[in-house]
Protein backbone atom coordinates (compact mmCIF):
# COMPACT_ATOMS: atom_id res chain seq x y z
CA UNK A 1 3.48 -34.81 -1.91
CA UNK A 2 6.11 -36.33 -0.19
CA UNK A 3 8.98 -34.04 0.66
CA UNK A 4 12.71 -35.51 -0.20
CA UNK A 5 16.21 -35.38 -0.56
CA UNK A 6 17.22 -34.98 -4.46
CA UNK A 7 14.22 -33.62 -5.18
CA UNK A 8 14.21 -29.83 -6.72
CA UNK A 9 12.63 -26.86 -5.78
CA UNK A 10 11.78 -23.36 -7.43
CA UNK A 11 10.97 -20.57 -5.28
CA UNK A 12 10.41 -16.97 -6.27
CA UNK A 13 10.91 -13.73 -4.21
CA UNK A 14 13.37 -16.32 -2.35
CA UNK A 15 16.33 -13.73 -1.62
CA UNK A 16 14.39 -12.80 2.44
CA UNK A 17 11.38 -13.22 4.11
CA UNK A 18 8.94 -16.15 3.58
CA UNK A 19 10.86 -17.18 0.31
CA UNK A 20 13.95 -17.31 2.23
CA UNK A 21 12.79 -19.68 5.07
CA UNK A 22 11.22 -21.67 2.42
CA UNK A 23 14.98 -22.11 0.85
CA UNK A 24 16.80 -22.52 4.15
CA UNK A 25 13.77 -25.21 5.23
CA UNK A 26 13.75 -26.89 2.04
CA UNK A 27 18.20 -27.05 1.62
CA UNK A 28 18.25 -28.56 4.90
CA UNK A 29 16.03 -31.21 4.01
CA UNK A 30 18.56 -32.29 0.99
CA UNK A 31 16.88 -30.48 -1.58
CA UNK A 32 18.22 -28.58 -4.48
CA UNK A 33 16.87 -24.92 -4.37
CA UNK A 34 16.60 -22.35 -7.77
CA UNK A 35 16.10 -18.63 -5.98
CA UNK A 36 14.02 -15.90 -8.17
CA UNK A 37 14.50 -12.79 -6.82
CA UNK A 38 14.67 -9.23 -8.21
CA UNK A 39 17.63 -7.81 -7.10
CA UNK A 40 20.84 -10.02 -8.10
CA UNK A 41 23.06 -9.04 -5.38
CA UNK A 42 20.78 -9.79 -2.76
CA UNK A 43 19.69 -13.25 -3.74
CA UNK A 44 22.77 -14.41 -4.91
CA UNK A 45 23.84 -13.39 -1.23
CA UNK A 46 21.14 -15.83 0.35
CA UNK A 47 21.82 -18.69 -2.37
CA UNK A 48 25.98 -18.62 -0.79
CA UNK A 49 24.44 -18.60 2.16
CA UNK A 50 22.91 -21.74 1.32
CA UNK A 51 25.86 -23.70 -0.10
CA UNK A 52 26.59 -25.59 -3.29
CA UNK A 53 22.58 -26.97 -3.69
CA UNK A 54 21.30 -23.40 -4.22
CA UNK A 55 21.05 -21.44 -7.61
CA UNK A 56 20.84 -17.56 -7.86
CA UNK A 57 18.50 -16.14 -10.94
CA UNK A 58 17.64 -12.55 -10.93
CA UNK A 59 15.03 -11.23 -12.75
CA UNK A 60 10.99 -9.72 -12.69
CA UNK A 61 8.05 -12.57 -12.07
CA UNK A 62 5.76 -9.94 -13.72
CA UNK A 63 7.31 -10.68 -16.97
CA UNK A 64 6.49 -14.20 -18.76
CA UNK A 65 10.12 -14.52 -20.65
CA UNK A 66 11.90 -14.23 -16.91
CA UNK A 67 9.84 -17.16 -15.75
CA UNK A 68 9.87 -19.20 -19.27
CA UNK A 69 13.85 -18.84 -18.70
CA UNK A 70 14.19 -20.12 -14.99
CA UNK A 71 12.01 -22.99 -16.24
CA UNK A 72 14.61 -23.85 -19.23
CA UNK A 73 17.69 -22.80 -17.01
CA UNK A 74 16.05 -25.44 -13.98
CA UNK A 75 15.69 -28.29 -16.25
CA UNK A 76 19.07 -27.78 -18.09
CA UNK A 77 20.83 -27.88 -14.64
CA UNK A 78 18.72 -30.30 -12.89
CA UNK A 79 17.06 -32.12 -15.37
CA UNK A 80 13.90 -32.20 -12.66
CA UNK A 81 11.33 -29.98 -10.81
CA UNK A 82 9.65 -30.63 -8.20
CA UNK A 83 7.90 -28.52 -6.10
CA UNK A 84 7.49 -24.76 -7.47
CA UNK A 85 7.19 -21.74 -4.78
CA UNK A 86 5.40 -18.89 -6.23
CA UNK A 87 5.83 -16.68 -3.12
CA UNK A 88 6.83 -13.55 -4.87
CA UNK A 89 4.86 -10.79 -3.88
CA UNK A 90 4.28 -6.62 -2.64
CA UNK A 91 2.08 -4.62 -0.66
CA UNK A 92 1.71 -1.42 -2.70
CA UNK A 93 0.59 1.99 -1.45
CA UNK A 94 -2.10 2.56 0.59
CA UNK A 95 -4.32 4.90 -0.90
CA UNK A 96 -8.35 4.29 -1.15
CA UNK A 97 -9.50 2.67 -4.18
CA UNK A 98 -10.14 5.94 -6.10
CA UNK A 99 -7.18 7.53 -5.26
CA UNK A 100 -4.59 4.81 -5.67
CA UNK A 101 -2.81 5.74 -8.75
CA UNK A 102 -3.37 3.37 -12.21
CA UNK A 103 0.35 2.36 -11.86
CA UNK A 104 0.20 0.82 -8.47
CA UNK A 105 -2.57 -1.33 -9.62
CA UNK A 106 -0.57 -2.46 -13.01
CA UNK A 107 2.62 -3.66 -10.90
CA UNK A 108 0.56 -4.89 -7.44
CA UNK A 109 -0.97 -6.82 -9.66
CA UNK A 110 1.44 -7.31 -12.67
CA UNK A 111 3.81 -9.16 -9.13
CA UNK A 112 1.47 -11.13 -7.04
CA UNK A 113 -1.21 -12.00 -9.29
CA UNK A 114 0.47 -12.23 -13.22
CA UNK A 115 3.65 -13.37 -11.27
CA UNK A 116 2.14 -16.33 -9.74
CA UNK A 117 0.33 -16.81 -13.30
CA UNK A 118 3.87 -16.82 -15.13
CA UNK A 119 5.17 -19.21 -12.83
CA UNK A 120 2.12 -21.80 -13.26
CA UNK A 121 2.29 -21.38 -17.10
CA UNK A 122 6.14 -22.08 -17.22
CA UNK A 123 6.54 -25.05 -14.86
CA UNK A 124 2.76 -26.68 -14.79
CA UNK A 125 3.81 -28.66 -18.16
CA UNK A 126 6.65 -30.02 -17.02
CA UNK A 127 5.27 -31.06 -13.48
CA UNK A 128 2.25 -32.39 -15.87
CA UNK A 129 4.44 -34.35 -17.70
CA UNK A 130 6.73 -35.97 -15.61
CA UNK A 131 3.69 -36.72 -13.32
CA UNK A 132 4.32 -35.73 -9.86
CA UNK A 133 4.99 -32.60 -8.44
CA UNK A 134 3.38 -29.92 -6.25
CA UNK A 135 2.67 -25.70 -7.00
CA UNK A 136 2.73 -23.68 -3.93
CA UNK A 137 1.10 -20.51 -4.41
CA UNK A 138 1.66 -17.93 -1.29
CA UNK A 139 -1.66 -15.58 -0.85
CA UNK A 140 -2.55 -13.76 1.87
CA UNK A 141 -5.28 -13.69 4.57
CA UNK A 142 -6.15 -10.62 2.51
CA UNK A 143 -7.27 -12.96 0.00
CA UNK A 144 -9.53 -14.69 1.93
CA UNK A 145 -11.09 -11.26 3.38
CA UNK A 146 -9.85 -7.39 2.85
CA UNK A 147 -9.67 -4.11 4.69
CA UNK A 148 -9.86 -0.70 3.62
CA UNK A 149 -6.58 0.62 1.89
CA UNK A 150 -5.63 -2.68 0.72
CA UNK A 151 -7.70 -3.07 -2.67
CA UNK A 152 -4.85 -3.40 -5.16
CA UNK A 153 -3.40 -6.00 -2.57
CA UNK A 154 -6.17 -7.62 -1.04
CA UNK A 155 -7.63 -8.34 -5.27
CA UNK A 156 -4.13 -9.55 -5.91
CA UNK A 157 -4.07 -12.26 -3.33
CA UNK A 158 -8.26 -12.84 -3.83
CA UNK A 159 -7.49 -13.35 -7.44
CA UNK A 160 -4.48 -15.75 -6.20
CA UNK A 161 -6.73 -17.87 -3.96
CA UNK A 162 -8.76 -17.95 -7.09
CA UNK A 163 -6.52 -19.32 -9.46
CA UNK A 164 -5.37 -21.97 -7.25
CA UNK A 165 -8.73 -23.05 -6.34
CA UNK A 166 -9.49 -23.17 -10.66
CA UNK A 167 -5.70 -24.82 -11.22
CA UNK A 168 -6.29 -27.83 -8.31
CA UNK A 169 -9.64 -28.84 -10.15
CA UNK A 170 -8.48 -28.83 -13.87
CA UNK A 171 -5.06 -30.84 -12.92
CA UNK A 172 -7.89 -32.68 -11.27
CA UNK A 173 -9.93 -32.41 -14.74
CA UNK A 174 -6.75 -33.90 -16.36
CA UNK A 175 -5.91 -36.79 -14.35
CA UNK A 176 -2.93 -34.95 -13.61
CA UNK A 177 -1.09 -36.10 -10.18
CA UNK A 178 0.32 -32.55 -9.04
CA UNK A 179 -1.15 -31.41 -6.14
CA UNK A 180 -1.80 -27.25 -5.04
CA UNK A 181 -1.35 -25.63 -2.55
CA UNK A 182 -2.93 -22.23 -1.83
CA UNK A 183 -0.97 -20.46 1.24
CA UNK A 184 -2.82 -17.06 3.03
CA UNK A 185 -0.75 -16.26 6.04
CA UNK A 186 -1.44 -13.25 8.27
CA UNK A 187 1.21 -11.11 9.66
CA UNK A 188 4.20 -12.61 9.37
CA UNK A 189 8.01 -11.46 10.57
CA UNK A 190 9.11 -10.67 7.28
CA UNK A 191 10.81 -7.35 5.79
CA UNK A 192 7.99 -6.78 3.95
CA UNK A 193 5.88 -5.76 7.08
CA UNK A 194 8.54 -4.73 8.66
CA UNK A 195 7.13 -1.36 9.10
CA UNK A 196 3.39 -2.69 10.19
CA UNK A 197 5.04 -4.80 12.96
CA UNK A 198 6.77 -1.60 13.99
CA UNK A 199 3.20 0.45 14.46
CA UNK A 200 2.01 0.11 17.49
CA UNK A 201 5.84 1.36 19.26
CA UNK A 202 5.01 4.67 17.67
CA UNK A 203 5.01 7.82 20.15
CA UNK A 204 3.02 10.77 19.70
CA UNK A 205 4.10 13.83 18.43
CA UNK A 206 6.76 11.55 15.67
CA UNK A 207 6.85 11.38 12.29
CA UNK A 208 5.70 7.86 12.06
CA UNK A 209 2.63 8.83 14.80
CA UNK A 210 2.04 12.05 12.13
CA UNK A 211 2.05 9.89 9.01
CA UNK A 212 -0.45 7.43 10.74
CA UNK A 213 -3.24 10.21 12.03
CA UNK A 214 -3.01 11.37 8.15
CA UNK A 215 -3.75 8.02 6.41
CA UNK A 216 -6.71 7.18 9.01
CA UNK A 217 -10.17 8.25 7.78
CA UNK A 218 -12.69 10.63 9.58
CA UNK A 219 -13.44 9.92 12.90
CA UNK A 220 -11.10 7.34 13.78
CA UNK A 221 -8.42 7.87 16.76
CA UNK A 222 -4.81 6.89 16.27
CA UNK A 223 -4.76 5.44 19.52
CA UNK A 224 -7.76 2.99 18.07
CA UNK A 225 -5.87 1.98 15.11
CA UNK A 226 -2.50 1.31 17.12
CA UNK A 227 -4.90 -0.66 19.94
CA UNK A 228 -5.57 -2.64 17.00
CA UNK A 229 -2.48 -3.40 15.52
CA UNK A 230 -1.30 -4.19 18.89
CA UNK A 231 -3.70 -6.97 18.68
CA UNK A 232 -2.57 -7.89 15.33
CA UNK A 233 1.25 -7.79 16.35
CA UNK A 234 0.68 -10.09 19.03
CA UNK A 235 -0.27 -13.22 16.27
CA UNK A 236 2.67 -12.41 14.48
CA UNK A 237 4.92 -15.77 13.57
CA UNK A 238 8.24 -16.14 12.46
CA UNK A 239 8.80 -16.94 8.63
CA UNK A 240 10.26 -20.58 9.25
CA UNK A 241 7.07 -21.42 11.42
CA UNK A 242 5.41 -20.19 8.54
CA UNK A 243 7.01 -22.31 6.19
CA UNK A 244 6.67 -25.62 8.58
CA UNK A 245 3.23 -24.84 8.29
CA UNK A 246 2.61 -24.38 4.90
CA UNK A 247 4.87 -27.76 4.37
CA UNK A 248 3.00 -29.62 6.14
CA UNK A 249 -0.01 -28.45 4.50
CA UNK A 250 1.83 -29.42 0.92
CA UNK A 251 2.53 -33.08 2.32
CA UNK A 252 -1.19 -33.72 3.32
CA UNK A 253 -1.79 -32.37 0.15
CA UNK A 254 -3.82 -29.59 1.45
CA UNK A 255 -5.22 -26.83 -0.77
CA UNK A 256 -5.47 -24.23 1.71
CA UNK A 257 -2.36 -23.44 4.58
CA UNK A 258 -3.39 -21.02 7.08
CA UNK A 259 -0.53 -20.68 9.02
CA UNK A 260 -1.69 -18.48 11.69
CA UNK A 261 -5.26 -19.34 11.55
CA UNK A 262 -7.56 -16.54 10.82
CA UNK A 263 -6.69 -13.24 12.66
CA UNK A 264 -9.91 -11.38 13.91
CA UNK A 265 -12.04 -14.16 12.09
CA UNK A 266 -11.85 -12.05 8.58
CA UNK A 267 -11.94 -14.86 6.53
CA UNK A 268 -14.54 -17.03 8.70
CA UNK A 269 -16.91 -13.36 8.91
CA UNK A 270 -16.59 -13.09 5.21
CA UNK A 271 -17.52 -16.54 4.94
CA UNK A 272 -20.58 -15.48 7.02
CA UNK A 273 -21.79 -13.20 5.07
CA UNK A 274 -21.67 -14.70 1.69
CA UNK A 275 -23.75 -17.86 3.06
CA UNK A 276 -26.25 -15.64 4.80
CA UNK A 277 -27.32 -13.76 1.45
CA UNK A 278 -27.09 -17.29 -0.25
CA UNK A 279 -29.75 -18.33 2.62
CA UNK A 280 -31.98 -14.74 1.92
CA UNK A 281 -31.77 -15.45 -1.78
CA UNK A 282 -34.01 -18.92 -1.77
């Protein structure tokens, strides 16, 4: 897809972070800009910062009607979309599988996975029918491989890569000319691993140091974990080079963006793995 000025844009979770960057990127290129985000104040706070070609909507990606009515409320005020940003997403808690309570898997989920879902359901026709367009669909390296204490996460954004995989080949089923995009980022500077980022500056004997020895399982040493993250920290990109990225994946018309490559190899050990017990099996 070819990225222009007049065209219009959706993005959800838009008011900071990745969703943010996408708006600011995506403005500055002459685009109009509709901004999902939860909490009114603050999104209607990044859409002034924008100017007069960006549009506030709060409401809940989790719930169909929300997404149904940003579709309507796009079209009635635009008469177009374009390119729609599902980017809307959270981490959860932290707990093992067994532990983590029924409720954090209903909303982890309910947000990145049913939210991304809404959004395809609600502007997919229209992109279908005017016969262009692109769907941007922001996973996570966690969906491409996992770690322990991510499960409600790391299925979300698994079940994302997923759907955008199954959604490229039936537009492709259809003779539709909309193109997907599948994004799975690692760590990037973003509020919503703010606190991640922050890890490895924690000193013994503090609160944060204390709440990090409790959540490690047997046998492993803070200091290990924090060696790690150091590591982790250090491929940390900002949330416009993100969005650069991911762009340029959109105008190649790229199914998969990696924007900072693949941390530790997860994804490419995963990979690994999976063909070696498909080699075993004949």
């Amino acid at each position: 897809m070819r990225i222009e000025s007049g065209q219009v844009a959706v993005i959800t979770g838009a008011a900071q972070g990745i969703g943010a960057a996408f708006a600011a990127e995506l403005t500055a290129r002459g685009l109009s800009v509709v901004l999902l985000d939860l909490v009114r104040d603050t999104v209607e706070r990044t859409a002034a910062e924008l100017g007069e070609r960006a549009f506030a909507v709060a409401g809940d990606v989790s719930e169909p009607e929300v997404l149904a009515d940003l579709a309507k409320q796009t079209l009635d005020r635009f008469g177009r979309v374009d390119l729609v940003i599902n980017n809307a997403g959270i981490r959860g808690s932290g707990e093992p599988v067994w532990e983590m309570p029924a409720a954090q898997w209903e909303r982890v989920l309910g947000v990145n996975l049913l939210g991304v879902v809404n959004g395809i359901r609600a502007f997919v026709p229209h992109l279908i029918k005017a016969g262009s367009g692109h769907v941007v669909n922001v996973a996570s390296l966690a969906g491409l491989s996992g770690a322990p204490r991510q499960s409600a996460y790391a299925a979300s954004k698994h079940a994302v890569v997923a759907v955008s995989e199954i959604l490229a080949g039936e537009l492709e089923q259809v003779g539709a000319a909309v193109g997907v995009t599948v994004a799975c980022p690692g760590f990037v500077d973003t509020p919503l691993v703010a606190d991640l980022l922050a890890a490895p500056k924690a000193e013994p004997g503090s609160e944060a140091y204390e709440s990090l020895a409790r959540g490690l399982p047997a046998g492993r040493s803070v200091e290990e974990f924090l060696e790690q993250m150091r590591t982790l920290v250090d491929t940390a990109i900002s949330a416009p080079t993100a969005v650069e990225r991911i762009l340029r994946a959109v105008e190649r018309d790229e199914l998969y963006a990696l924007p900072n490559g693949d941390l530790e190899d997860t994804a490419r050990d995963r990979a690994h793995r999976v063909l070696s017990a498909l080699a075993r099996a004949q």
